[in-house]
PDB file of N, CA and C in Angstrom:
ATOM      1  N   UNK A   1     -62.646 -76.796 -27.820  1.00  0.00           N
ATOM      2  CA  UNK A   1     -61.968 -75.681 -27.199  1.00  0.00           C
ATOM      3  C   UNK A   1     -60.737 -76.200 -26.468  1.00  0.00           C
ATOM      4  N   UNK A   2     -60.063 -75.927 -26.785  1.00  0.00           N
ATOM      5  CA  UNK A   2     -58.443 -76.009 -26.112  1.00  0.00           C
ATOM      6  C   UNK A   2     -58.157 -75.365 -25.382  1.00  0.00           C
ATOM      7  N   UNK A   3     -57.935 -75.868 -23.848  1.00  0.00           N
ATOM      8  CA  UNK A   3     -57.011 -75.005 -23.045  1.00  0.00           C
ATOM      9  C   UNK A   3     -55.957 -75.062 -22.462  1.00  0.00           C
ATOM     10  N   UNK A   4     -55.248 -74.385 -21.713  1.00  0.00           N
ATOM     11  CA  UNK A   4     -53.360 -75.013 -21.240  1.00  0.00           C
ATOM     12  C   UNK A   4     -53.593 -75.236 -19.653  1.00  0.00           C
ATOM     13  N   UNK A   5     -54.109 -76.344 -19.553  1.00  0.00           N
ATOM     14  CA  UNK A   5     -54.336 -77.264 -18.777  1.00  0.00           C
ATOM     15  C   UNK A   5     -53.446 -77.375 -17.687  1.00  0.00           C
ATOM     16  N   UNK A   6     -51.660 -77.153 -18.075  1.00  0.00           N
ATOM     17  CA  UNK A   6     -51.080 -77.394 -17.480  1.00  0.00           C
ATOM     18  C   UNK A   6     -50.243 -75.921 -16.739  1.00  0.00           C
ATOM     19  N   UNK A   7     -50.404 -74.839 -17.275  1.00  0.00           N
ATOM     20  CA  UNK A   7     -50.970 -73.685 -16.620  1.00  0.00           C
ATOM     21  C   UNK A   7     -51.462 -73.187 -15.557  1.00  0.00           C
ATOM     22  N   UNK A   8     -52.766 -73.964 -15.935  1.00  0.00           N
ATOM     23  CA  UNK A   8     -54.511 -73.515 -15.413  1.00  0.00           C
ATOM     24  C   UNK A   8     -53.786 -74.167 -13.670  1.00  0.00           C
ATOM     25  N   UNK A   9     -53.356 -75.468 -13.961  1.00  0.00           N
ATOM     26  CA  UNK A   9     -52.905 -76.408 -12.175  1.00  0.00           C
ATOM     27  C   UNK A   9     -51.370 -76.357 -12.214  1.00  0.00           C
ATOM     28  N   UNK A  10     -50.657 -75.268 -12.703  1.00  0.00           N
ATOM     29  CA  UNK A  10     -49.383 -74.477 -12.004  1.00  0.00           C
ATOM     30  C   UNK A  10     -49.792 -73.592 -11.117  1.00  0.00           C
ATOM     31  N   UNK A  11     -51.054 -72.845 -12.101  1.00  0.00           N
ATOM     32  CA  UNK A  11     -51.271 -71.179 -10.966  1.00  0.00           C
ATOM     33  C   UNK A  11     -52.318 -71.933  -9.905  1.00  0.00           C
ATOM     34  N   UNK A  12     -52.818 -72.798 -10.077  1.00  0.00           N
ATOM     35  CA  UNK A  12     -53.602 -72.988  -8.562  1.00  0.00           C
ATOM     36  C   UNK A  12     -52.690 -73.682  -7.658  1.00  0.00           C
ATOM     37  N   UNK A  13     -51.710 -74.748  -8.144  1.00  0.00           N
ATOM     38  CA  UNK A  13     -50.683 -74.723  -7.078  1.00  0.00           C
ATOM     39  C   UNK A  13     -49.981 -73.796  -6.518  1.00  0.00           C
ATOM     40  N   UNK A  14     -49.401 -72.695  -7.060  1.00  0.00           N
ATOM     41  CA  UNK A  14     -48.686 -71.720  -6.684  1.00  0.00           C
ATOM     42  C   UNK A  14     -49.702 -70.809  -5.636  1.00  0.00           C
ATOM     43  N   UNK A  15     -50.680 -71.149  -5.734  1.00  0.00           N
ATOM     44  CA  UNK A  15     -52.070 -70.333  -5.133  1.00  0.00           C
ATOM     45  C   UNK A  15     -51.870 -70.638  -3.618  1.00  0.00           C
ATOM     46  N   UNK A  16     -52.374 -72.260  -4.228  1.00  0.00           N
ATOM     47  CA  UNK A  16     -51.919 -72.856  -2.352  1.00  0.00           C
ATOM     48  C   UNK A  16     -50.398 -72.946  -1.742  1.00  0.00           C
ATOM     49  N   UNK A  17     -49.133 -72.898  -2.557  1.00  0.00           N
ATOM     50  CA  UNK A  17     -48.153 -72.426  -2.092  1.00  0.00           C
ATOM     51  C   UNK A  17     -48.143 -71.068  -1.299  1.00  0.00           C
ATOM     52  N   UNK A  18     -48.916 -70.066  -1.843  1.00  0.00           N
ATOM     53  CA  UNK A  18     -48.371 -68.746  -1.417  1.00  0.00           C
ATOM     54  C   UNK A  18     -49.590 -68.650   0.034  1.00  0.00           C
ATOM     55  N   UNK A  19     -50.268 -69.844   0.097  1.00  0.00           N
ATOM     56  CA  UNK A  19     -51.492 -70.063   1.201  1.00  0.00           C
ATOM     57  C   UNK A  19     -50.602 -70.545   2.354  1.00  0.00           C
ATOM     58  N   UNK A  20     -50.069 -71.925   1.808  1.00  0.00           N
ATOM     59  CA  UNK A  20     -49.127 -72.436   2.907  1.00  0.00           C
ATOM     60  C   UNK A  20     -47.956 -71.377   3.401  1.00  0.00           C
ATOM     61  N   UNK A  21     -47.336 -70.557   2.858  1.00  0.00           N
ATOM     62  CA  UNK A  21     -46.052 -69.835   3.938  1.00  0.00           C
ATOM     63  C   UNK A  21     -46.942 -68.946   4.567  1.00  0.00           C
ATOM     64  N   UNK A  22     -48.258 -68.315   3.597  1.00  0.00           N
ATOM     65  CA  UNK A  22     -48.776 -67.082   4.890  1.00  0.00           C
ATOM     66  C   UNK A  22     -49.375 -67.671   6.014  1.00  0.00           C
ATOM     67  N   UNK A  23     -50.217 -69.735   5.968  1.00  0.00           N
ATOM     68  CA  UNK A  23     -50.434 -70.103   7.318  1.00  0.00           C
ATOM     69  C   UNK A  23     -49.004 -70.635   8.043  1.00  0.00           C
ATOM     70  N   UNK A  24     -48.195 -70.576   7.450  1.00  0.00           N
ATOM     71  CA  UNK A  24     -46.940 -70.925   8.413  1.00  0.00           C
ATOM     72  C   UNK A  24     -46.525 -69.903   9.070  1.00  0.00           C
ATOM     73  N   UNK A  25     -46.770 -68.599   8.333  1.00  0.00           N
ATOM     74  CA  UNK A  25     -46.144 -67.150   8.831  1.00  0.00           C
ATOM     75  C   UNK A  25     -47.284 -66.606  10.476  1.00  0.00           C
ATOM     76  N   UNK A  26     -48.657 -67.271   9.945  1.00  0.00           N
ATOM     77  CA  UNK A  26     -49.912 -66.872  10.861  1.00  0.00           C
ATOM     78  C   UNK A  26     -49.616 -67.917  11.686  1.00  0.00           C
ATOM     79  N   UNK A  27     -49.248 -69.094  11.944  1.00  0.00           N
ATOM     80  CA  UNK A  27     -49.255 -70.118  12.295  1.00  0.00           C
ATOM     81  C   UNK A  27     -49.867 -69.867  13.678  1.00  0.00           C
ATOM     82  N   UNK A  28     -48.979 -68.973  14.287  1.00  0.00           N
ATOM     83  CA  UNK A  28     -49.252 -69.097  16.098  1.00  0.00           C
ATOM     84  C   UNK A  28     -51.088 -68.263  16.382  1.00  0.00           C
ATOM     85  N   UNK A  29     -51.041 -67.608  15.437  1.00  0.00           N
ATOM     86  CA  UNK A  29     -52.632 -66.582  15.578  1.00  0.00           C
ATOM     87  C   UNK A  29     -53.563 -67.330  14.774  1.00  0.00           C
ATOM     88  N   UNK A  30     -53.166 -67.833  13.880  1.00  0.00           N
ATOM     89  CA  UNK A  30     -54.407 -68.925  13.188  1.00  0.00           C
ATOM     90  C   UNK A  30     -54.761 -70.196  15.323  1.00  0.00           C
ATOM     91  N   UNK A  31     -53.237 -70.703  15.182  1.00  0.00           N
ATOM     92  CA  UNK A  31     -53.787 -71.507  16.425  1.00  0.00           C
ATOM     93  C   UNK A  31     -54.467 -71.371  17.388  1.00  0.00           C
ATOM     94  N   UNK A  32     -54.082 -70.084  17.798  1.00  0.00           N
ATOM     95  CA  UNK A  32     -54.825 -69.228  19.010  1.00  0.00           C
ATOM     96  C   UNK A  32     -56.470 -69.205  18.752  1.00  0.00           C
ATOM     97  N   UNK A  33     -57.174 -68.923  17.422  1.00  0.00           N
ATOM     98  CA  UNK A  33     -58.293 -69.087  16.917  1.00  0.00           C
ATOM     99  C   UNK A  33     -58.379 -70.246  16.475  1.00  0.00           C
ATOM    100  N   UNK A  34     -58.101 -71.379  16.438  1.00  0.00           N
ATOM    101  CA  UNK A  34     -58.205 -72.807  16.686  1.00  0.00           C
ATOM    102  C   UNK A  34     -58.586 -72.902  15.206  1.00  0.00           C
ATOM    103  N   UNK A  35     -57.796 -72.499  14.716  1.00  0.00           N
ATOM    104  CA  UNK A  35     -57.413 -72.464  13.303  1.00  0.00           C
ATOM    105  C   UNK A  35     -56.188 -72.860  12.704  1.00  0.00           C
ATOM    106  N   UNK A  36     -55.463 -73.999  13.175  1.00  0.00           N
ATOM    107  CA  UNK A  36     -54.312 -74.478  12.977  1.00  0.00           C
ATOM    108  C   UNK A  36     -53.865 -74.761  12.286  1.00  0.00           C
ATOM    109  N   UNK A  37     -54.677 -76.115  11.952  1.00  0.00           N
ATOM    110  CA  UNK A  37     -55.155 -76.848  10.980  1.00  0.00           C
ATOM    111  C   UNK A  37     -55.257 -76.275   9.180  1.00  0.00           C
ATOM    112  N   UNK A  38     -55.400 -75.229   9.107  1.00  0.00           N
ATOM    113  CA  UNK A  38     -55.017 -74.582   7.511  1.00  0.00           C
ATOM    114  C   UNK A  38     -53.706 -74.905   7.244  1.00  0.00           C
ATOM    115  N   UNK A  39     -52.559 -75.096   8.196  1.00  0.00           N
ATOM    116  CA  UNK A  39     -51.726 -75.718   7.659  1.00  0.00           C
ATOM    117  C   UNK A  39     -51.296 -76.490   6.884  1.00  0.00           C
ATOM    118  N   UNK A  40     -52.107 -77.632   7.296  1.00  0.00           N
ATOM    119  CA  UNK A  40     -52.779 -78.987   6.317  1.00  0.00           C
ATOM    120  C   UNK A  40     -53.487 -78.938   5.140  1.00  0.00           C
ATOM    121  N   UNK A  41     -54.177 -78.368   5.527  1.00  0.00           N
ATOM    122  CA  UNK A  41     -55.062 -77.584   4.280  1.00  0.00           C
ATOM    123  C   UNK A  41     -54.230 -77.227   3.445  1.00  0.00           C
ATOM    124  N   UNK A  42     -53.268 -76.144   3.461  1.00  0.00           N
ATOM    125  CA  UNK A  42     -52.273 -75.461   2.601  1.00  0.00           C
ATOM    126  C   UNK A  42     -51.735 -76.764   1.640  1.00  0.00           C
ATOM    127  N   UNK A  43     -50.696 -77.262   3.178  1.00  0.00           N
ATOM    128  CA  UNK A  43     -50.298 -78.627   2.229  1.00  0.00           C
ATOM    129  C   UNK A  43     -50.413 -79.572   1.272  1.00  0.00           C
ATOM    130  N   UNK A  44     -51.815 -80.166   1.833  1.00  0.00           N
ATOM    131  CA  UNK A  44     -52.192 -80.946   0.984  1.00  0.00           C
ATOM    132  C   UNK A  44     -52.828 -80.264  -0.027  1.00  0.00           C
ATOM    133  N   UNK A  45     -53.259 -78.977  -0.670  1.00  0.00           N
ATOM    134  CA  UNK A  45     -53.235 -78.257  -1.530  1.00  0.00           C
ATOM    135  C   UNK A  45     -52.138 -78.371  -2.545  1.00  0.00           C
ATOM    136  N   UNK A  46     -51.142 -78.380  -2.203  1.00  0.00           N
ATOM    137  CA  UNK A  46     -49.500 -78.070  -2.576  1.00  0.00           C
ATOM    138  C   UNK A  46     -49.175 -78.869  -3.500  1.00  0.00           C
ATOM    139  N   UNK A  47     -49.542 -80.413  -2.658  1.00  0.00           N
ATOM    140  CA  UNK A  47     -49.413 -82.110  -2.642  1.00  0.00           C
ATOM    141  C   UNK A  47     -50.032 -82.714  -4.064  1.00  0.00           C
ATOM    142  N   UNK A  48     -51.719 -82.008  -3.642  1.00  0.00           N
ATOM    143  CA  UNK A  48     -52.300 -82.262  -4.752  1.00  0.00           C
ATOM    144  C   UNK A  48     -51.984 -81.802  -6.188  1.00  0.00           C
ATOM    145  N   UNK A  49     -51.673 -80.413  -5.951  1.00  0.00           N
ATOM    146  CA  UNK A  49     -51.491 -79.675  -7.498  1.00  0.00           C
ATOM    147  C   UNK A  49     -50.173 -80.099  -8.020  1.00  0.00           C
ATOM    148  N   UNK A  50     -48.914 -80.672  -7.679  1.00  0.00           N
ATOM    149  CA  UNK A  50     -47.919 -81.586  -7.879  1.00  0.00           C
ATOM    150  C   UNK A  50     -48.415 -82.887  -8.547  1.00  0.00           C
ATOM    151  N   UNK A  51     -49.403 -83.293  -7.940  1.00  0.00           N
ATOM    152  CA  UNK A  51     -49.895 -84.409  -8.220  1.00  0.00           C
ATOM    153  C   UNK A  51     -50.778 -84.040  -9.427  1.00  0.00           C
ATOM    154  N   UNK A  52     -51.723 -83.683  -9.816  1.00  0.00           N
ATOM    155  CA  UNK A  52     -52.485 -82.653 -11.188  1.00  0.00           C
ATOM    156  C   UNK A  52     -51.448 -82.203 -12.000  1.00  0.00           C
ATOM    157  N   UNK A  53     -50.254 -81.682 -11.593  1.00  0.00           N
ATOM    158  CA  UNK A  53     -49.326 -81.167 -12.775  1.00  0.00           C
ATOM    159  C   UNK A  53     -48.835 -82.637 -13.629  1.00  0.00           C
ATOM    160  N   UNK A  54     -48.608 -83.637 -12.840  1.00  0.00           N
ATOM    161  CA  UNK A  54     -47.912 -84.730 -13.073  1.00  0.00           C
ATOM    162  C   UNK A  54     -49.039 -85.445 -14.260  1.00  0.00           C
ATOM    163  N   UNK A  55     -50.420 -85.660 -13.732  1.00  0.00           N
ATOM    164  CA  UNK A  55     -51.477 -86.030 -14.478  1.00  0.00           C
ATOM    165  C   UNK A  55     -51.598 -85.482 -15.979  1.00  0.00           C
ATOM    166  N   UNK A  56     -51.867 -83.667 -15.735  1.00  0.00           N
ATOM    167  CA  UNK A  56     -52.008 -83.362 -16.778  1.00  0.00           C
ATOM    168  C   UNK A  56     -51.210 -83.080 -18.415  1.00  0.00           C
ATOM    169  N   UNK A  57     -49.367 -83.333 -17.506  1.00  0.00           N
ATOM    170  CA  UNK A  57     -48.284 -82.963 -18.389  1.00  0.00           C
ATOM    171  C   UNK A  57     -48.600 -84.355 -19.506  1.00  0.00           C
ATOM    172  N   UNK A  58     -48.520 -85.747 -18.515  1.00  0.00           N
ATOM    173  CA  UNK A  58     -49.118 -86.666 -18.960  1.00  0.00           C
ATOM    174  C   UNK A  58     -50.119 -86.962 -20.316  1.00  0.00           C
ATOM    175  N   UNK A  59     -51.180 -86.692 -19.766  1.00  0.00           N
ATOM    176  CA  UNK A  59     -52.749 -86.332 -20.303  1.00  0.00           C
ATOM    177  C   UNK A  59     -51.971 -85.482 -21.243  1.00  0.00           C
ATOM    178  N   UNK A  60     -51.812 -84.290 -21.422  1.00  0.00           N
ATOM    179  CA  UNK A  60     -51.543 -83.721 -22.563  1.00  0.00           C
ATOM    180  C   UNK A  60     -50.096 -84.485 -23.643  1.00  0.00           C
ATOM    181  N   UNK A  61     -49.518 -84.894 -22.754  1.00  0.00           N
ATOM    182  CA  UNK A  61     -48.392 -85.900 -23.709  1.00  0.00           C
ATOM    183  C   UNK A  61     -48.791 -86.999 -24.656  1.00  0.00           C
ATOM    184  N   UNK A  62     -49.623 -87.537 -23.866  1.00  0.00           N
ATOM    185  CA  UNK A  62     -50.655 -88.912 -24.769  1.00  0.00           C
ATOM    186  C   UNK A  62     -51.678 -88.069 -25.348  1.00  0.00           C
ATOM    187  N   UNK A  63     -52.099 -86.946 -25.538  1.00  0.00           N
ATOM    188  CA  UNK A  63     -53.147 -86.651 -26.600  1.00  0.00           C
ATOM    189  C   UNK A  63     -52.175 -86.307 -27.461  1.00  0.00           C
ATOM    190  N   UNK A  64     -50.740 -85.468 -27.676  1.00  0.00           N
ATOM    191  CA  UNK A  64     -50.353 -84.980 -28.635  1.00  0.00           C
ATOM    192  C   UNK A  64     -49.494 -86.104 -29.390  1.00  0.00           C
ATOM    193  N   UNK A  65     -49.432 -87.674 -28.490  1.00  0.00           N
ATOM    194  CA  UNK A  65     -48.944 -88.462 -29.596  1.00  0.00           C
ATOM    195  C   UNK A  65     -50.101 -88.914 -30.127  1.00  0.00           C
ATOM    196  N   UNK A  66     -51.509 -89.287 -29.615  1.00  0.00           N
ATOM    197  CA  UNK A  66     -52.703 -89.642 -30.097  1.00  0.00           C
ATOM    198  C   UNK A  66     -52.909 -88.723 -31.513  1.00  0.00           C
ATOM    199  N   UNK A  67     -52.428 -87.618 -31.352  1.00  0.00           N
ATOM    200  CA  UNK A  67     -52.873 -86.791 -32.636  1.00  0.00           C
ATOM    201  C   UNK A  67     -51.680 -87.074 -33.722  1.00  0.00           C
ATOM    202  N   UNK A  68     -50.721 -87.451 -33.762  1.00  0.00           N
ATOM    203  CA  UNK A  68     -49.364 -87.861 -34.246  1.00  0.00           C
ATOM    204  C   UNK A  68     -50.306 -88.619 -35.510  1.00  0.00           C
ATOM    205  N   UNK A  69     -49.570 -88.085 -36.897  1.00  0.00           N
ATOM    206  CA  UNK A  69     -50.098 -89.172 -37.476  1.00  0.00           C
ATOM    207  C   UNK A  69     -49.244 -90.412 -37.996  1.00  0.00           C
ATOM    208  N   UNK A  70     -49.473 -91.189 -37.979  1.00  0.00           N
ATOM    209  CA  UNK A  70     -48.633 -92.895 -38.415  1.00  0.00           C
ATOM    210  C   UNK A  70     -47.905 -93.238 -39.205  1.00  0.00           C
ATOM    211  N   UNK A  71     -46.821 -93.145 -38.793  1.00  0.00           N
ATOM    212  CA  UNK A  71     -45.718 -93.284 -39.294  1.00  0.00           C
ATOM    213  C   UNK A  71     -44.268 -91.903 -39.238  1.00  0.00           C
ATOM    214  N   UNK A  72     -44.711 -90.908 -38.617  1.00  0.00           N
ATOM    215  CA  UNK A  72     -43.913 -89.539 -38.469  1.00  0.00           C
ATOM    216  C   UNK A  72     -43.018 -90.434 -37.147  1.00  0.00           C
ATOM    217  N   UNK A  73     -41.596 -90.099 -37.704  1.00  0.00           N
ATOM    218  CA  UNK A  73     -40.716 -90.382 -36.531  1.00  0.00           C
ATOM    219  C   UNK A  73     -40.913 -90.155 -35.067  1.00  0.00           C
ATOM    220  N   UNK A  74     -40.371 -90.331 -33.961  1.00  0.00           N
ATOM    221  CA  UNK A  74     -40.895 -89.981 -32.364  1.00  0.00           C
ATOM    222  C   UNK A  74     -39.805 -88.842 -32.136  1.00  0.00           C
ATOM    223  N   UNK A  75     -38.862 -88.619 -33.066  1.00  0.00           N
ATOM    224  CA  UNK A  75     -37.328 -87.336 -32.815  1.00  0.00           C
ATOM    225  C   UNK A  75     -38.130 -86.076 -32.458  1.00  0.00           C
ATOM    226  N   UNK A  76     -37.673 -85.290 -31.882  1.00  0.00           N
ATOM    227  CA  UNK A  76     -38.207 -84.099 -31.475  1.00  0.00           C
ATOM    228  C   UNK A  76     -38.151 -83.164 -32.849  1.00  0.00           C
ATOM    229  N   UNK A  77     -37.214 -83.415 -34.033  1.00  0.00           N
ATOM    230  CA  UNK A  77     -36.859 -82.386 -34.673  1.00  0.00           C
ATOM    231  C   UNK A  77     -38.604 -82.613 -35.794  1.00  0.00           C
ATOM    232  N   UNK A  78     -39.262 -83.757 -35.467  1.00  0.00           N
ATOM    233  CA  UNK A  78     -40.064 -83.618 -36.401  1.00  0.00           C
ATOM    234  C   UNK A  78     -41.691 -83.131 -36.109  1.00  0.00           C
ATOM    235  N   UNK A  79     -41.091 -82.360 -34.376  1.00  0.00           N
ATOM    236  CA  UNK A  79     -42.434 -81.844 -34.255  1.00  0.00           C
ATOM    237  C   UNK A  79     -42.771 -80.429 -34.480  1.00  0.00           C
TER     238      UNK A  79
END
């Protein structure tokens, strides 16, 4: 089963993006409830899925030359 991998950890980054401006926007009422700290949370959310996009563009780059068969040029026009 095939899936678009690289998709799937765009929309969960964008997830925790749209997490991080609403705790930046809550910032002072998250703190007040000693709830600050989601900030971080947000972030390193952000951090990570940057980091997963990078992995999986990867990961999917080396399977689709792995599937390449031997001897087909590396030119784009021959994919």
């Amino acid at each position: 089963m095939e899936t678009d991998n690289v998709r799937v950890v765009a929309l969960g980054t964008a997830v925790w993006l749209v997490a991080l401006v609403a705790a930046l926007v809550f910032h002072g009422r998250l703190a007040a409830h000693d709830n600050g700290d989601w900030v971080w949370v947000a972030l390193a959310g952000v951090f990570l899925g940057f980091v997963g996009l990078r992995h999986v563009r990867r990961r999917q780059r080396a399977l689709r030359d792995a599937l390449r068969p031997r001897g087909t040029p590396d030119s784009p026009a021959a994919d």
